[in-house]
N, C-alpha and C. Protein backbone atom coordinates (compact mmCIF):
# COMPACT_ATOMS: atom_id res chain seq x y z
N UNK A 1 97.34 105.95 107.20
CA UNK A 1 96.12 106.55 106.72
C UNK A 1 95.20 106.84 107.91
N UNK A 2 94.57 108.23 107.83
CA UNK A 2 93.65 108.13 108.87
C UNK A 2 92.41 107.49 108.78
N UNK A 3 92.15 106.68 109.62
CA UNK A 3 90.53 106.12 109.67
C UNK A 3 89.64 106.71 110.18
N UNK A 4 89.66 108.12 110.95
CA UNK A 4 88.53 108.56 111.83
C UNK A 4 87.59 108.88 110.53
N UNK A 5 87.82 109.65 109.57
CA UNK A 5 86.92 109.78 108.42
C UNK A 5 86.25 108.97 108.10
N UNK A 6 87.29 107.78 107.75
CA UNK A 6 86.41 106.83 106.56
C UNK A 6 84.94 106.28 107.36
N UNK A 7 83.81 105.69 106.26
CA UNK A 7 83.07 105.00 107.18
C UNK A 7 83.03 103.90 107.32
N UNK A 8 82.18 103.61 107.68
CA UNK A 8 82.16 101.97 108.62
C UNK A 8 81.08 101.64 108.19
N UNK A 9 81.18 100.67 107.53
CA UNK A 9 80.02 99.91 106.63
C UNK A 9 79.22 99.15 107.92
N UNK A 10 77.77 98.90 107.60
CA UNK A 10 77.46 98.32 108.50
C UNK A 10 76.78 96.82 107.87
N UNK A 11 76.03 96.53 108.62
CA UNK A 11 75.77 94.80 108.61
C UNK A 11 74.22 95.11 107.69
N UNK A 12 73.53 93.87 107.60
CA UNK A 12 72.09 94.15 106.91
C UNK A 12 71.07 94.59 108.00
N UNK A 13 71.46 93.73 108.94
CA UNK A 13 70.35 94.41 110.26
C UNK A 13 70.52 95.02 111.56
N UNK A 14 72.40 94.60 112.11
CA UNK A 14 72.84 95.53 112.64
C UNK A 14 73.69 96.82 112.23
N UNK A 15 74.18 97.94 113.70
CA UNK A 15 74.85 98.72 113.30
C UNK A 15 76.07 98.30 113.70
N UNK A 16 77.38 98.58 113.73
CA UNK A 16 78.58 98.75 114.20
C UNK A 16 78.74 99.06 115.67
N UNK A 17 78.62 98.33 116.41
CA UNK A 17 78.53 99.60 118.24
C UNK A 17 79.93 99.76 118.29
N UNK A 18 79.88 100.96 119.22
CA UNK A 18 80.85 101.86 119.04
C UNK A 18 82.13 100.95 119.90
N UNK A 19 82.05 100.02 120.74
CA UNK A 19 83.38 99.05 121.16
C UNK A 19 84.00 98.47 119.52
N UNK A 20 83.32 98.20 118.81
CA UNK A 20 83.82 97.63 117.60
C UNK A 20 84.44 98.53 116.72
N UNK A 21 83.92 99.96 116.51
CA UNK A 21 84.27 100.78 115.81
C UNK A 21 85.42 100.85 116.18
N UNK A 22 86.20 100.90 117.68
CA UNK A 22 86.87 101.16 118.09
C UNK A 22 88.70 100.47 117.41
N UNK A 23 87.45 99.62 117.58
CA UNK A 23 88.96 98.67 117.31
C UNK A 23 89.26 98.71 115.47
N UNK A 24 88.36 98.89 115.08
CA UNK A 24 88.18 98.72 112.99
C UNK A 24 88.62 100.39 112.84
N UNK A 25 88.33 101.15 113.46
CA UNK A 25 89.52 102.74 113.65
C UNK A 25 90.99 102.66 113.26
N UNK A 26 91.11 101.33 114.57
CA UNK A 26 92.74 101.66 114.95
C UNK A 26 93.57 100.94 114.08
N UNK A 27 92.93 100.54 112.91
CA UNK A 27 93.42 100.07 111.81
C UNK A 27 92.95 99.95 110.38
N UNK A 28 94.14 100.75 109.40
CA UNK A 28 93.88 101.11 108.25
C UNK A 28 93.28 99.59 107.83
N UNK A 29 94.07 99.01 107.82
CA UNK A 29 93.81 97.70 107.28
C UNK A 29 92.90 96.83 107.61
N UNK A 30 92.57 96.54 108.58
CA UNK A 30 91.40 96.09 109.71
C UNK A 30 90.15 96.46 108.56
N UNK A 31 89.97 97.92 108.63
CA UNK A 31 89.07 98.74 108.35
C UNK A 31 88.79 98.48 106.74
N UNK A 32 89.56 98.21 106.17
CA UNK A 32 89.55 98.23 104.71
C UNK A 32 88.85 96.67 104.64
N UNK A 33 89.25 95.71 105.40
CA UNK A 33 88.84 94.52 105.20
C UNK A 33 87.65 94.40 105.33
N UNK A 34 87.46 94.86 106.51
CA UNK A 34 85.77 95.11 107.05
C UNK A 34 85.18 95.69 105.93
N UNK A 35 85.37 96.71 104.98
CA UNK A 35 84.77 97.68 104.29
C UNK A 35 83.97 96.56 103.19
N UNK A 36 85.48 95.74 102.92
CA UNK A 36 85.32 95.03 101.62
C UNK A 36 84.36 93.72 102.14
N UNK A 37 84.28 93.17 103.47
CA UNK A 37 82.67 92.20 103.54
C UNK A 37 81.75 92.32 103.18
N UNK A 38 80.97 91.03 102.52
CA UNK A 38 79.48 91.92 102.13
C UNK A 38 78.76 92.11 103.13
N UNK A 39 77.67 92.81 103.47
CA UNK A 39 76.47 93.14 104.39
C UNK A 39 76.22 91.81 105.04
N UNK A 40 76.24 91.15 104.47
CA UNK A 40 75.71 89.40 105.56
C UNK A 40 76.39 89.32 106.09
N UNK A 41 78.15 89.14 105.92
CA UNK A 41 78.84 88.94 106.31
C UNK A 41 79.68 89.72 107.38
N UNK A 42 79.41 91.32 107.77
CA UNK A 42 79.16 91.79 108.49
C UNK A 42 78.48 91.78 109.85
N UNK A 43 77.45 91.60 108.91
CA UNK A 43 76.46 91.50 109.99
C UNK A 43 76.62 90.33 110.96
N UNK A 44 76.68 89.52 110.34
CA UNK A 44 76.97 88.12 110.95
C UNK A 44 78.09 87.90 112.14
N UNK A 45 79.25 89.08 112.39
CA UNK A 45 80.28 89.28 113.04
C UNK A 45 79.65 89.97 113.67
N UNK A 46 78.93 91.08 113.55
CA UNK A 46 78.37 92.70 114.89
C UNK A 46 77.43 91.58 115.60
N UNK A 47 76.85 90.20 115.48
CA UNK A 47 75.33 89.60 115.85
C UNK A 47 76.40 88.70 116.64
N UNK A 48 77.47 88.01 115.97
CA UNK A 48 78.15 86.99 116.33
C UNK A 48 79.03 87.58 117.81
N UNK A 49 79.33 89.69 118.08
CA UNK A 49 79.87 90.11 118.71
C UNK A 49 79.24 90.58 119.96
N UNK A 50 77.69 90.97 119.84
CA UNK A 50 77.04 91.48 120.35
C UNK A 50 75.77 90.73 121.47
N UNK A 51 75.81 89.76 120.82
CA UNK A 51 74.80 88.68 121.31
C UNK A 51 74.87 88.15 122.86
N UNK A 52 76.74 88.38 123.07
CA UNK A 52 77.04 87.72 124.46
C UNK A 52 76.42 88.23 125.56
N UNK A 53 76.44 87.50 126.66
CA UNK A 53 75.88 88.14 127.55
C UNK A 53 76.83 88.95 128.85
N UNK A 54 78.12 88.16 128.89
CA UNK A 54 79.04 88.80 129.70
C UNK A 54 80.33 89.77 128.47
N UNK A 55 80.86 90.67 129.59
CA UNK A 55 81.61 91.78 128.82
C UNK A 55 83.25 91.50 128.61
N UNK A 56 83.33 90.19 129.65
CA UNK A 56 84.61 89.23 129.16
C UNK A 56 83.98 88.59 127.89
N UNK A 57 83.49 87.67 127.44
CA UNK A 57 83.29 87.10 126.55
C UNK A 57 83.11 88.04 124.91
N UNK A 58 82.45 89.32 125.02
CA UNK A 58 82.64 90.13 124.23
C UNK A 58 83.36 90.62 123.31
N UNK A 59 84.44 91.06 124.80
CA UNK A 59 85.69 91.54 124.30
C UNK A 59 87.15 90.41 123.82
N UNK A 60 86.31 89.04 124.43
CA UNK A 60 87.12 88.28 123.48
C UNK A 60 86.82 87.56 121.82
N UNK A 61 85.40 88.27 121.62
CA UNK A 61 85.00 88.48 120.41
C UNK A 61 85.85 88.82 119.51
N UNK A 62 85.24 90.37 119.65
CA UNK A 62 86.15 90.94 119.36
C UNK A 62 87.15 91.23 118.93
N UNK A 63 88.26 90.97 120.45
CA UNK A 63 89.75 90.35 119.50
C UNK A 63 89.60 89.34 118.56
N UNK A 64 89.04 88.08 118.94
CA UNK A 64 89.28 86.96 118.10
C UNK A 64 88.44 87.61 116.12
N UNK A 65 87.36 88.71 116.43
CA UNK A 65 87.15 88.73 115.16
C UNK A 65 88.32 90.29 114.35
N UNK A 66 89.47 90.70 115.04
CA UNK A 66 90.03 91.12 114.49
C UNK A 66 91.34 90.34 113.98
N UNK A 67 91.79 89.89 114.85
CA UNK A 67 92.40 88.31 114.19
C UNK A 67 92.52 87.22 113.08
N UNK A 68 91.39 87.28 113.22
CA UNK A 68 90.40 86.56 111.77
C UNK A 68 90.45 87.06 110.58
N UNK A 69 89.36 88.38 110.79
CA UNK A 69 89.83 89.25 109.46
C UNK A 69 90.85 89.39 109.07
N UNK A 70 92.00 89.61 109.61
CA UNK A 70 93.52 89.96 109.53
C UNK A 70 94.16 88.50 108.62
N UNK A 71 93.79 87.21 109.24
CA UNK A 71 94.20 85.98 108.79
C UNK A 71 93.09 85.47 107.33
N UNK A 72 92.45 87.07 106.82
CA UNK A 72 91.56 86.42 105.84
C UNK A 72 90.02 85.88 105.55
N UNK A 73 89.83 85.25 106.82
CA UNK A 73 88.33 84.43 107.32
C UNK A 73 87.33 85.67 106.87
N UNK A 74 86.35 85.60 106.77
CA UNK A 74 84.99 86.03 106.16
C UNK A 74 83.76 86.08 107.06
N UNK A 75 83.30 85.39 107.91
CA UNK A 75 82.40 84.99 108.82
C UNK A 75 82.99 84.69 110.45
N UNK A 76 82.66 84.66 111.63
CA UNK A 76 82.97 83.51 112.17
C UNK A 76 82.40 82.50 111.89
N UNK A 77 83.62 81.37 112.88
CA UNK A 77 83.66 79.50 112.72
C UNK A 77 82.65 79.31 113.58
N UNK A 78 81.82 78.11 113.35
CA UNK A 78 81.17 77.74 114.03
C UNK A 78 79.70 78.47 114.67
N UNK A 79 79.65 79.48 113.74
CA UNK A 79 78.01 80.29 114.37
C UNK A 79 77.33 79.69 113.37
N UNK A 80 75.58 79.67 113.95
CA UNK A 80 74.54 79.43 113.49
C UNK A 80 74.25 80.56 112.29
N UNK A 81 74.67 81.54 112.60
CA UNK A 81 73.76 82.93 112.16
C UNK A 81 72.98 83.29 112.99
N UNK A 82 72.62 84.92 112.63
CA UNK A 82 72.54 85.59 113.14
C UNK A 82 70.68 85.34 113.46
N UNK A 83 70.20 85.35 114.97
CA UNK A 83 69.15 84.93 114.57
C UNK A 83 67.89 85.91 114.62
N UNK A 84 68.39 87.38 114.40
CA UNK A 84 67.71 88.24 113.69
C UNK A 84 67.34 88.55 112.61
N UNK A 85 67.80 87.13 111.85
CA UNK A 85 67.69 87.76 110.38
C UNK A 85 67.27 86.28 109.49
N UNK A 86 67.40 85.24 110.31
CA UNK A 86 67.63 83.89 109.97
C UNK A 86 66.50 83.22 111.02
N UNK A 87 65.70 82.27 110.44
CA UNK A 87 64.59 82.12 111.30
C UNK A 87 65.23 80.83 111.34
N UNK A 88 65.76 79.99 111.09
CA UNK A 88 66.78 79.10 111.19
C UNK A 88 67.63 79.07 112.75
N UNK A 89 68.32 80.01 112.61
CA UNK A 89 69.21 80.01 113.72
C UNK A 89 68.49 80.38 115.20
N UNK A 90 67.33 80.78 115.47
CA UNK A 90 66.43 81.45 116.60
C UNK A 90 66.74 80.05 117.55
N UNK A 91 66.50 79.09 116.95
CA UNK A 91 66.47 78.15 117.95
C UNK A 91 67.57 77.94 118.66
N UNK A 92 68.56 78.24 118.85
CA UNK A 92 69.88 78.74 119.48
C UNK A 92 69.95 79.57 120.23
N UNK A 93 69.21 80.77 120.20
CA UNK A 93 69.49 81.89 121.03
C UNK A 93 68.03 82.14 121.53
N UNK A 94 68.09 82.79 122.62
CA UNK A 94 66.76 83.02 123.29
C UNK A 94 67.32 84.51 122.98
N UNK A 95 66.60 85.21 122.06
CA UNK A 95 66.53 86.82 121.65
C UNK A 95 65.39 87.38 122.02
């Protein structure tokens, strides 16, 4: 199936950046999974992907959150949340 069409759902407060799109493209299935997260749960992966500060660590996001989806998982393990959206989690991240 082609994916360049379909869209790409996004998160509640982020968008999709385009390294991520990249990879949720190159798979029908990937893409369908992603589609079917709700908005928190989205979001919570683009905040959980984007947040890093080096472009190794990123891109091992990334992989590890296409992995995940693939094996089922819903969120990543072990995050606070996102702390753009969660006044909870701020104290974790200097944003």
């Amino acid at each position: 199936m082609k994916t360049d069409k379909i869209e790409i759902a996004t998160g509640v407060v982020h968008e999709v950046p385009e390294d991520l799109e990249e990879v949720l493209r190159a798979s029908s299935e990937l893409l369908t999974i992603w589609n079917g997260l709700t908005p928190i749960a989205r979001n919570e992966w683009i905040c959980w992907v984007t947040i890093v500060k080096k472009e190794e660590t990123r891109k091992e996001h990334i992989n590890r959150l296409r992995e995940e989806l693939l094996e089922g998982k819903k969120r990543p393990c072990c995050w606070p949340g996102c702390p753009h959206r969660n006044e909870n989690a701020k104290k974790w991240f200097s944003t």
